[in-house]
Protein backbone atom coordinates (compact mmCIF):
# COMPACT_ATOMS: atom_id res chain seq x y z
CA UNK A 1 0.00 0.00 0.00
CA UNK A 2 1.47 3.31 -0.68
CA UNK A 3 2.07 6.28 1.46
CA UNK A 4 -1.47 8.13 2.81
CA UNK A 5 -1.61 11.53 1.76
CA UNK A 6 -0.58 14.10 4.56
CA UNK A 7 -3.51 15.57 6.08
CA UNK A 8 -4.25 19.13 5.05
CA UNK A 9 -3.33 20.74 8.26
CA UNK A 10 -0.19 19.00 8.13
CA UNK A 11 0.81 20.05 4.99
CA UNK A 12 -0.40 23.72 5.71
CA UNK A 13 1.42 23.63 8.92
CA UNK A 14 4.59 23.62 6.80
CA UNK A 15 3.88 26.81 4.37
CA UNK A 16 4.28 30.58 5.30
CA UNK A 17 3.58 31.57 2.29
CA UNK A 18 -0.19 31.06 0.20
CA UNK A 19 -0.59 27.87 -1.52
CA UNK A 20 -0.12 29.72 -5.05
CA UNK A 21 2.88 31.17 -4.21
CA UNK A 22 4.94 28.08 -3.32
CA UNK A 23 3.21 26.18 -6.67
CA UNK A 24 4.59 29.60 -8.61
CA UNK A 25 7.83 29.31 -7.00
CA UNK A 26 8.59 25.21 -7.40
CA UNK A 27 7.43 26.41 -11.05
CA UNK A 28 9.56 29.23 -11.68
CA UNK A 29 12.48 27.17 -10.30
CA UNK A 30 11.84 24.05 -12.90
CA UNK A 31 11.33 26.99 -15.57
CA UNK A 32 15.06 28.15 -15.44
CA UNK A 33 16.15 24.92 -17.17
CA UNK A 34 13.40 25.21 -19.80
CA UNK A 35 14.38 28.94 -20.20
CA UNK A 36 18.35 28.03 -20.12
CA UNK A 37 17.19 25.98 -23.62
CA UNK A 38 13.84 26.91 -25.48
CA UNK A 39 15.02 30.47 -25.79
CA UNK A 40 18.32 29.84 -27.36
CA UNK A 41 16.91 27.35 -29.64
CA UNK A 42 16.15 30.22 -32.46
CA UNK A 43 19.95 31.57 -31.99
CA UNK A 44 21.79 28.22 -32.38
CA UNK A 45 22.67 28.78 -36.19
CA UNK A 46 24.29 31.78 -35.22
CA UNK A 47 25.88 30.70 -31.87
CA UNK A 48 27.82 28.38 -34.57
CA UNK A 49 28.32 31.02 -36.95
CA UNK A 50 29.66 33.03 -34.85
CA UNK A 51 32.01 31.00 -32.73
CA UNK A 52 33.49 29.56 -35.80
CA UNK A 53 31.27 26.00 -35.62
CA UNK A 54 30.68 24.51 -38.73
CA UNK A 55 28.51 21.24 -38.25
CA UNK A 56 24.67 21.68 -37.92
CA UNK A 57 24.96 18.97 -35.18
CA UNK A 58 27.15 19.93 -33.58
CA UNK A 59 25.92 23.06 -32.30
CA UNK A 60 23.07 21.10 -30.39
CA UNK A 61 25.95 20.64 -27.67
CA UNK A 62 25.14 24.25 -26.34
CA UNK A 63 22.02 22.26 -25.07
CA UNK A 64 24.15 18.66 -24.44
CA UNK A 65 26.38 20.31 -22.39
CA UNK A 66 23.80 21.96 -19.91
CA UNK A 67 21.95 19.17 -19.70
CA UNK A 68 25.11 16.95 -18.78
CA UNK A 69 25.92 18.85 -15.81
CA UNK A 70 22.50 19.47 -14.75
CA UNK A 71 22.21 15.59 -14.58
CA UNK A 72 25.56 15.06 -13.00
CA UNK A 73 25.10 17.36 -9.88
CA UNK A 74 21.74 16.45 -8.95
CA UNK A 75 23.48 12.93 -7.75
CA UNK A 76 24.98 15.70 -4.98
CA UNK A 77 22.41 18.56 -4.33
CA UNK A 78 20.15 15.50 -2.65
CA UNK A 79 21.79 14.46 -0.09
CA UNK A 80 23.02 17.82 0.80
CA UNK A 81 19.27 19.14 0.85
CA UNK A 82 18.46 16.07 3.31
CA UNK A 83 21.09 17.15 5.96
CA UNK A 84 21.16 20.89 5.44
CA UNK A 85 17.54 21.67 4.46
CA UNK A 86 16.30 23.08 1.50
CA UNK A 87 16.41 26.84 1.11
CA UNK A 88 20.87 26.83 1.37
CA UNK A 89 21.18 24.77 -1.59
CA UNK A 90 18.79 26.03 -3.05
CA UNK A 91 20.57 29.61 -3.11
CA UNK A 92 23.95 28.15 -3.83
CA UNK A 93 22.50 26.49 -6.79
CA UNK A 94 20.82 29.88 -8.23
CA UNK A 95 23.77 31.91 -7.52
CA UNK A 96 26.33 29.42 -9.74
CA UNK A 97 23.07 29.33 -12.61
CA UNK A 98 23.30 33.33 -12.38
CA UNK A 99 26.79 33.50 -12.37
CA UNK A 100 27.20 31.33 -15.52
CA UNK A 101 24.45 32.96 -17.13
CA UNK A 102 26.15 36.45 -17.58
CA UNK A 103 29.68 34.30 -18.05
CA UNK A 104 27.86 32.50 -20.85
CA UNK A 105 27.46 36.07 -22.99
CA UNK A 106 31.13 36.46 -22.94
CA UNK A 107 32.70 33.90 -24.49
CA UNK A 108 35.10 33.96 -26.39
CA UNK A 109 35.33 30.01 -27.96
CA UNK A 110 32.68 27.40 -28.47
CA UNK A 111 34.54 25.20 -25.86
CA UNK A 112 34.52 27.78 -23.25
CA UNK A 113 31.08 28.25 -23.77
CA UNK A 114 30.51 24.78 -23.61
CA UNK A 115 32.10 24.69 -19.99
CA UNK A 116 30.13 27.47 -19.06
CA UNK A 117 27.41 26.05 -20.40
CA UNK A 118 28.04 23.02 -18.00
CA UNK A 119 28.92 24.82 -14.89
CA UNK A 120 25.20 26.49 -15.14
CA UNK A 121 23.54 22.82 -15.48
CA UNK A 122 25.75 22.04 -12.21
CA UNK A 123 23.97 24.96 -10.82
CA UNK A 124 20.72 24.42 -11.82
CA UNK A 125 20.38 20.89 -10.72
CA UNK A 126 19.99 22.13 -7.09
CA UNK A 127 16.27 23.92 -8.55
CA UNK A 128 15.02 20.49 -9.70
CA UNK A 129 15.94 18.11 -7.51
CA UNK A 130 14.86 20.42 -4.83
CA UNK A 131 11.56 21.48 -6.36
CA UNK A 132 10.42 18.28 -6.45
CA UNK A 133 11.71 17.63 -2.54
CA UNK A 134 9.77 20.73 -1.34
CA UNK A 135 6.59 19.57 -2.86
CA UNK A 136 7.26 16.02 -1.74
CA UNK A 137 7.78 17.36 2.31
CA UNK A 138 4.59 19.27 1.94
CA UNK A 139 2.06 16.69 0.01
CA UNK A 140 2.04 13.25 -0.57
CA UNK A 141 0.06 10.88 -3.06
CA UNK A 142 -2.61 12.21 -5.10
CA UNK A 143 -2.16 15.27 -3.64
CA UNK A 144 1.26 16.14 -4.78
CA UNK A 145 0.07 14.60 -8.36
CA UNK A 146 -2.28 17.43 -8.64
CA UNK A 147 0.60 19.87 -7.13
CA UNK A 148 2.90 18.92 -9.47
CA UNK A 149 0.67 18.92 -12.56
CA UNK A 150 -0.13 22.85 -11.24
CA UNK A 151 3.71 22.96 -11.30
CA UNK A 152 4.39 21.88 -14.82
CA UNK A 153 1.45 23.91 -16.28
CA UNK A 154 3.20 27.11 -15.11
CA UNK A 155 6.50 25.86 -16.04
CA UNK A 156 4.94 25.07 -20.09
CA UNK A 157 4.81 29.29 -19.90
CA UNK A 158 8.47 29.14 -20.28
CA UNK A 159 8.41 26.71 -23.50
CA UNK A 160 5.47 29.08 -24.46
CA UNK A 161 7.25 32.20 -24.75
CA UNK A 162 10.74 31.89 -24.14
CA UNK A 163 11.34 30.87 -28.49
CA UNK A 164 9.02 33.85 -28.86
CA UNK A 165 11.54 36.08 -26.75
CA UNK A 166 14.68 34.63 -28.04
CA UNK A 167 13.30 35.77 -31.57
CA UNK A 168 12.44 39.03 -30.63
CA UNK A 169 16.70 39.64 -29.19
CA UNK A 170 17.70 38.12 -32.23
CA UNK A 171 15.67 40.68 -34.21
CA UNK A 172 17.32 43.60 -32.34
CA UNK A 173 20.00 42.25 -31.20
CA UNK A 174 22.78 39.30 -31.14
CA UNK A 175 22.84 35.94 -28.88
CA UNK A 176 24.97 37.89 -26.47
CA UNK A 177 22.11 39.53 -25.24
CA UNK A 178 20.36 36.35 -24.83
CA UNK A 179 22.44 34.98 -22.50
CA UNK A 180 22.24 38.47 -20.26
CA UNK A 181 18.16 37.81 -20.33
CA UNK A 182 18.42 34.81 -18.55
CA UNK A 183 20.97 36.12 -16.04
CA UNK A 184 18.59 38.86 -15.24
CA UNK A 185 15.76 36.66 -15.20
CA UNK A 186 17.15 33.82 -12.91
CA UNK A 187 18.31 36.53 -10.61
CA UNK A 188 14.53 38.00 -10.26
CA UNK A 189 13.63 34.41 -9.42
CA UNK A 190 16.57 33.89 -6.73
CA UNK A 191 16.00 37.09 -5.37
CA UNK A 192 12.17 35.94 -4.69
CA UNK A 193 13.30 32.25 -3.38
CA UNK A 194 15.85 33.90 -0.91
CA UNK A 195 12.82 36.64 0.40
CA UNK A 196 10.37 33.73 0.48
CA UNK A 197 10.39 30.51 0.23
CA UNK A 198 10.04 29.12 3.15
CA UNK A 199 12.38 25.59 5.05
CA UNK A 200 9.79 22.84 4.42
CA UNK A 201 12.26 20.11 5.97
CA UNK A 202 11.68 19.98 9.58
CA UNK A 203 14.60 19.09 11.53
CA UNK A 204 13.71 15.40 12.57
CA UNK A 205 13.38 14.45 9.23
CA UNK A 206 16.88 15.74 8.22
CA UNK A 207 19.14 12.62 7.80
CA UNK A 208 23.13 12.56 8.74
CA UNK A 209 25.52 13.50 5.83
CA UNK A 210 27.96 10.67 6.14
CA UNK A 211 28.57 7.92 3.74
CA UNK A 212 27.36 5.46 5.34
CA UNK A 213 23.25 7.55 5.51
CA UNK A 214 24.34 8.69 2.13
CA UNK A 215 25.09 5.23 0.97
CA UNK A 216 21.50 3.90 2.32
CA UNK A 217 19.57 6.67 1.36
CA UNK A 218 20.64 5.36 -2.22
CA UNK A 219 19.65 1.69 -1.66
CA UNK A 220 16.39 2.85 -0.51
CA UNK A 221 15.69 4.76 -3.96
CA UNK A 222 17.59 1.96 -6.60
CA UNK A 223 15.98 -1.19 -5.01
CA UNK A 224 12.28 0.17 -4.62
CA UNK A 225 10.81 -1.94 -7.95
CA UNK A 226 8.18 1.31 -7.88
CA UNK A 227 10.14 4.16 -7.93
CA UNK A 228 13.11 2.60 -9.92
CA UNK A 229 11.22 1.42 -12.64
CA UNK A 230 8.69 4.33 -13.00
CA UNK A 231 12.21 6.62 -13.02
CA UNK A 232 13.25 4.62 -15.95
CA UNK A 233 10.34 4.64 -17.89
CA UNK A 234 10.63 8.69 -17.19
CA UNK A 235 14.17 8.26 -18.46
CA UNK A 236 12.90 7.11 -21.88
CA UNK A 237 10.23 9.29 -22.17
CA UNK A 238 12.66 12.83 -21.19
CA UNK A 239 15.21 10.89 -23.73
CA UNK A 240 12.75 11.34 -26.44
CA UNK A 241 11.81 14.82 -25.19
CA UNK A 242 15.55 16.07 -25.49
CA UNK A 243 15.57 14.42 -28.62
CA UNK A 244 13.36 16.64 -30.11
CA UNK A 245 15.01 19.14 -28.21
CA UNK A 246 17.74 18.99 -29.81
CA UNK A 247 16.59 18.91 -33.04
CA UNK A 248 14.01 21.28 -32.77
CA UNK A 249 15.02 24.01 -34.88
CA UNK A 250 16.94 21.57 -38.18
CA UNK A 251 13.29 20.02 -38.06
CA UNK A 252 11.15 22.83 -38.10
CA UNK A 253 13.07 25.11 -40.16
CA UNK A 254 15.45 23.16 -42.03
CA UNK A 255 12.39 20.48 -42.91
CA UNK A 256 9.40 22.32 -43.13
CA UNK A 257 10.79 25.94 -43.82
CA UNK A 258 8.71 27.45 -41.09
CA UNK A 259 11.21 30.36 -40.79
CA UNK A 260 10.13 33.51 -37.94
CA UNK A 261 7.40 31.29 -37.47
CA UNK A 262 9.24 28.49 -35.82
CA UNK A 263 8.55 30.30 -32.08
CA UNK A 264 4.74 30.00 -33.14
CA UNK A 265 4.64 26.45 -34.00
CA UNK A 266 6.78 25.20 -30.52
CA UNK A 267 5.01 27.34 -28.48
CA UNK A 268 1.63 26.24 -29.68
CA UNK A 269 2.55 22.25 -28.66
CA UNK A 270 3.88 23.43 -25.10
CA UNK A 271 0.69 25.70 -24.44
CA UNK A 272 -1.14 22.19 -25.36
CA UNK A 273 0.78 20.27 -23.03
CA UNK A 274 0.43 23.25 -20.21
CA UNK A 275 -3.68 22.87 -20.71
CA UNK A 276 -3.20 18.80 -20.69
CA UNK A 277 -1.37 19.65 -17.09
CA UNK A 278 -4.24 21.60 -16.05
CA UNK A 279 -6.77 18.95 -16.86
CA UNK A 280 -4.63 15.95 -15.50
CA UNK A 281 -4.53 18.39 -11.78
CA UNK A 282 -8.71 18.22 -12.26
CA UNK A 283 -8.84 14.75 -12.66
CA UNK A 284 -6.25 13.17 -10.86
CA UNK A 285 -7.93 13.12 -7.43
CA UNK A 286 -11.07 11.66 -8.38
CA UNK A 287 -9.69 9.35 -11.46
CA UNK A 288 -6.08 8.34 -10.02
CA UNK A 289 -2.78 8.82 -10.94
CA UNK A 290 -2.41 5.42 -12.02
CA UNK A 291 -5.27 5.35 -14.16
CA UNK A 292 -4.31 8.55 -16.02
CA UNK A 293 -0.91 7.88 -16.57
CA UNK A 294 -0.99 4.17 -18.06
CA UNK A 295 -4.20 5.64 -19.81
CA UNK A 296 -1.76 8.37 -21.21
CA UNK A 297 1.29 6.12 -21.85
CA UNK A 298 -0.87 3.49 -24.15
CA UNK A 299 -1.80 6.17 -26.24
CA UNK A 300 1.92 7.80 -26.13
CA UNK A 301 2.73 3.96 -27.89
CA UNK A 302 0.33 4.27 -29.93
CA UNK A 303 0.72 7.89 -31.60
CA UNK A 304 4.33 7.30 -31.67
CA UNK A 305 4.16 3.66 -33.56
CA UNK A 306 1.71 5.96 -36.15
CA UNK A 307 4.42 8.13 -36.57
CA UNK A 308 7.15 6.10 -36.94
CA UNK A 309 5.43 4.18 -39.63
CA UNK A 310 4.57 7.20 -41.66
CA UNK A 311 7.96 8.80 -41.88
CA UNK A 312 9.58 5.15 -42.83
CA UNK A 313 6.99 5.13 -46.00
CA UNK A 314 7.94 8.97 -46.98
CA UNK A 315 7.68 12.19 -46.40
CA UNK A 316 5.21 13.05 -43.45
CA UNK A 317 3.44 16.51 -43.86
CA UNK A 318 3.54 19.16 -41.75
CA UNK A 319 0.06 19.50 -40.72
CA UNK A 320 0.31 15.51 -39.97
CA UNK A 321 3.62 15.81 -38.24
CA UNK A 322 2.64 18.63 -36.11
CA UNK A 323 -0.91 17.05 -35.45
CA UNK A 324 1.01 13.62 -34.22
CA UNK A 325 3.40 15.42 -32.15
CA UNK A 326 1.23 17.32 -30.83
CA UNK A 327 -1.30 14.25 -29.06
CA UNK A 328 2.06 12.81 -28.11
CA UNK A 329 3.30 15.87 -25.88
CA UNK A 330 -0.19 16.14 -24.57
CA UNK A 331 0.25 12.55 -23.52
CA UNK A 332 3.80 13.57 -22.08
CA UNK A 333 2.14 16.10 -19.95
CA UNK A 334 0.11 13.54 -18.17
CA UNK A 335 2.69 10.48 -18.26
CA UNK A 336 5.35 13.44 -16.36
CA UNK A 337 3.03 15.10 -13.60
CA UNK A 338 2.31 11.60 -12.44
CA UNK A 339 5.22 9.34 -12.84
CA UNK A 340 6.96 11.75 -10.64
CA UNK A 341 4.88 11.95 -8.49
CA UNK A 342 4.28 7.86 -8.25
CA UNK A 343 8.45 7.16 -8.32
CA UNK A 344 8.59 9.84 -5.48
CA UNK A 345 5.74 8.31 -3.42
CA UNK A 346 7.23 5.71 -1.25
CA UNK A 347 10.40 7.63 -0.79
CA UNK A 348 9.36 10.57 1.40
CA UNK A 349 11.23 9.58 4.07
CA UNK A 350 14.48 10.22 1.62
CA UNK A 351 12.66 12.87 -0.48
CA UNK A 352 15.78 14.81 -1.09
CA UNK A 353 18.12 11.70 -2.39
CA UNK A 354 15.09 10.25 -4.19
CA UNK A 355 14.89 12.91 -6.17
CA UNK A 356 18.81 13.76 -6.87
CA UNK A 357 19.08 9.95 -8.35
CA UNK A 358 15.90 10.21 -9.98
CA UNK A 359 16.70 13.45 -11.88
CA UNK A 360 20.05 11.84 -12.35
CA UNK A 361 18.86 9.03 -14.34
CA UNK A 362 16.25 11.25 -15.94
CA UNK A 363 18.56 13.76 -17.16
CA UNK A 364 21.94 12.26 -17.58
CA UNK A 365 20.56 8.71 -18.88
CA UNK A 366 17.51 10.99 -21.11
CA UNK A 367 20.29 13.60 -21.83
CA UNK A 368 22.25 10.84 -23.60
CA UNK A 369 19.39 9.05 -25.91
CA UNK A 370 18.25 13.01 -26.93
CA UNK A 371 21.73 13.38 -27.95
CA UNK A 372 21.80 10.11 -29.70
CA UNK A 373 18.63 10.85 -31.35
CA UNK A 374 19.69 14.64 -32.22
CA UNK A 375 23.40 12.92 -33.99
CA UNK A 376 21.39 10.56 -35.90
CA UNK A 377 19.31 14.21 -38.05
CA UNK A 378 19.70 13.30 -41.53
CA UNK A 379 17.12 15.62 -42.85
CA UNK A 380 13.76 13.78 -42.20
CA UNK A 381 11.88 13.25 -39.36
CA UNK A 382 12.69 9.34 -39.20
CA UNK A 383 15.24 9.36 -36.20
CA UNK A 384 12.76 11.64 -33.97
CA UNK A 385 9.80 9.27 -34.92
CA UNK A 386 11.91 6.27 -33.96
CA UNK A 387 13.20 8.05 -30.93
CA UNK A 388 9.42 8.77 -29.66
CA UNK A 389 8.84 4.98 -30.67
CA UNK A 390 11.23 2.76 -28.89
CA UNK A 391 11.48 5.17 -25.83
CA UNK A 392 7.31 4.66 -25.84
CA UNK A 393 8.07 0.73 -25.62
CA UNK A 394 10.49 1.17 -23.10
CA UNK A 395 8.48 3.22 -20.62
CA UNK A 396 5.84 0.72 -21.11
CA UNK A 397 7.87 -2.51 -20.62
CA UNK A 398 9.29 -0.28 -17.18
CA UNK A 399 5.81 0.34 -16.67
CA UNK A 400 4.15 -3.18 -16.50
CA UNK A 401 7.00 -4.71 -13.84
CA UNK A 402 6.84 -1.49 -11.48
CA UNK A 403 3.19 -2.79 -11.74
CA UNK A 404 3.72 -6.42 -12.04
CA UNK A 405 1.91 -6.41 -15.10
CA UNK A 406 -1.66 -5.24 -13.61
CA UNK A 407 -2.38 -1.68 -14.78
CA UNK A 408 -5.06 1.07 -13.93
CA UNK A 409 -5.17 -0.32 -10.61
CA UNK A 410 -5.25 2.99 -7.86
CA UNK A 411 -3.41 2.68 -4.57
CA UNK A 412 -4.77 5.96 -3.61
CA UNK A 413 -8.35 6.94 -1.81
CA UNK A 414 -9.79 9.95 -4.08
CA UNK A 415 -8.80 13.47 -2.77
């Protein structure tokens, strides 16, 4: 059975701040690594133009490289959030993602802006590993299902606009200037987290940074068959997701010549997915997360195999490609709120390392299989349809043995 859902005085007892205030700021701190991609995406031709980088691929590293050390760090910011609390790690995290940020619009080589581009993914991993934690210490079960699908429906702004944006400082300006918007922007958020967000770790449920706690606290999260295998079916799924990423703007432009319009056409399938968000918060405390998740991930399968079929025969149209894609990342919207939230479930006790290895996986293990996908662009749409394909099957094979092959079944009582 899992975990009951705190009661609501509990979890009020923990906030000092209104209830859409902390879902705005867990939001705004998962929207810095959205913003630190979607609103370069328009200004990676001439990122490579400029710093002397020849091969269309090659220039998706600007995003690789983030995403590398945003993976690799979480591993740390976990267990550091368990001992020391939440809000000091928090702040050291935003301060290095601010830092970089500005560093980022000065530099001089692809490589060093490569490495910077790292060091801000180290920083940033401390905003979602502990986004997730402060939502997990607060609500449990259905209830932080329906938190976190609030969460990523304010996060999708970000997707929304931020291509829109980048357009509009590449129309009077350079990608310099790009890099200076999201320094100024991440420091409006850290200034609000530091003025407040409130501790939400009380102190007997802070766990003893040694090896031998950290050591355990890492059993606990890789030999739980439920949150392991739910975290690698999300690992599949993000992998596709990066993929596409990655590719975004050879796809859209260099396939289907969509030109300025390019911001229009990704910010369109995000506001979908931010409305799918909204919808899966209405209905997952009376439906289940369960329920609306393997619902979701069947028909993730089955748009994908679609796909995949109709780019091997020829030439997919746009209005068909964008049509497919666009069921699919509704689908994603309600296969993410809820995975999370059922891989986090029985791992409150250990929210803060739960999270770091789960965002590891997610985003080293899906930053690699985006990448792989994004190296294999040959000019059609095949390699992202095949991505979205076998990453479908995978999260579905993960899916059946965290549930030992019985599906829809709720653990939950309804909110």
């Amino acid at each position: 059975m899992d975990q009951k859902v705190p009661a609501p005085a509990k979890a009020a007892s923990l906030l000092t701040i209104p209830r859409w205030e902390f879902i705005a700021l867990a939001a705004a701190m998962m929207a810095l690594n959205a913003l630190a991609i979607d609103v370069m995406l328009i200004a990676l031709q001439q990122i490579g133009a400029s710093l002397m980088v020849d091969d269309e691929n090659a220039r998706q590293y600007v995003v690789t490289a983030y995403v590398v050390g945003f993976g690799m760090m979480q591993l740390f910011f976990g267990p550091i959030s368990d001992r020391f609390g939440r809000r000091g790690p928090l702040l050291a995290g935003l301060s290095v993602y601010v830092v970089a940020a500005f560093a980022c619009a000065f530099a001089p080589s692809f490589t060093v802006l490569l490495l910077l581009r790292f060091v801000q993914g180290l920083g940033a991993a401390a905003t979602r590993v502990i986004a997730v934690s402060i939502v997990r210490d607060v609500y449990g079960g259905r209830a932080m299902a329906e938190v976190m699908s609030l969460v990523f429906m304010v996060f999708m702004i970000i997707p929304i606009v931020a291509p829109g944006i980048g357009q509009v400082i590449m129309l009077f300006s350079e990608w310099h200037m790009i890099f200076v918007f999201i320094g100024v922007v991440s420091g409006a958020f850290t200034l609000w987290t530091w003025l407040r967000l409130p501790e939400t770790l009380r102190e007997e449920n802070r766990r003893p940074f040694t090896l031998a706690s950290v050591a355990q606290s890492f059993r606990m999260v890789v030999t739980n068959r439920v949150a392991i295998c739910y975290t690698v079916a999300m690992t599949a799924v993000f992998g596709a997701l990066f993929g596409f990423i990655n590719s975004a703007q050879q796809v859209y432009i260099g396939i289907y010549d969509t030109g300025e319009l390019f911001p229009v056409y990704f910010a369109a399938v995000a506001g979908m997915m931010a409305v799918s968000s909204f919808l899966n918060s209405r209905l997952v405390g009376r439906i289940g997360m369960r329920r609306l998740a393997h619902g979701a991930l069947i028909g993730f399968v089955a748009v994908n195999t679609i796909a995949f079929v109709l780019s091997l025969l020829g030439p997919v149209p746009f209005w068909l490609f964008l049509a497919l894609f666009s069921i699919a990342m509704m689908q994603f919207s309600w296969i993410g709120s809820n995975f999370n939230a059922l891989a986090m479930e029985p791992l409150g006790h250990v929210a803060g390392t739960a999270s770091s290895v789960q965002g590891f996986l997610q985003t080293v293990g899906g930053g690699v299989i985006g990448a792989a996908i994004g190296q294999a662009f040959d000019g059609t749409v095949v390699p992202l349809a095949g991505g979205y394909f076998f990453a479908s099957l995978v999260a579905l094979v993960m899916t059946l043995v965290a549930e030992k092959g019985r599906l829809f079944e709720p653990h939950n009582p309804p909110l």
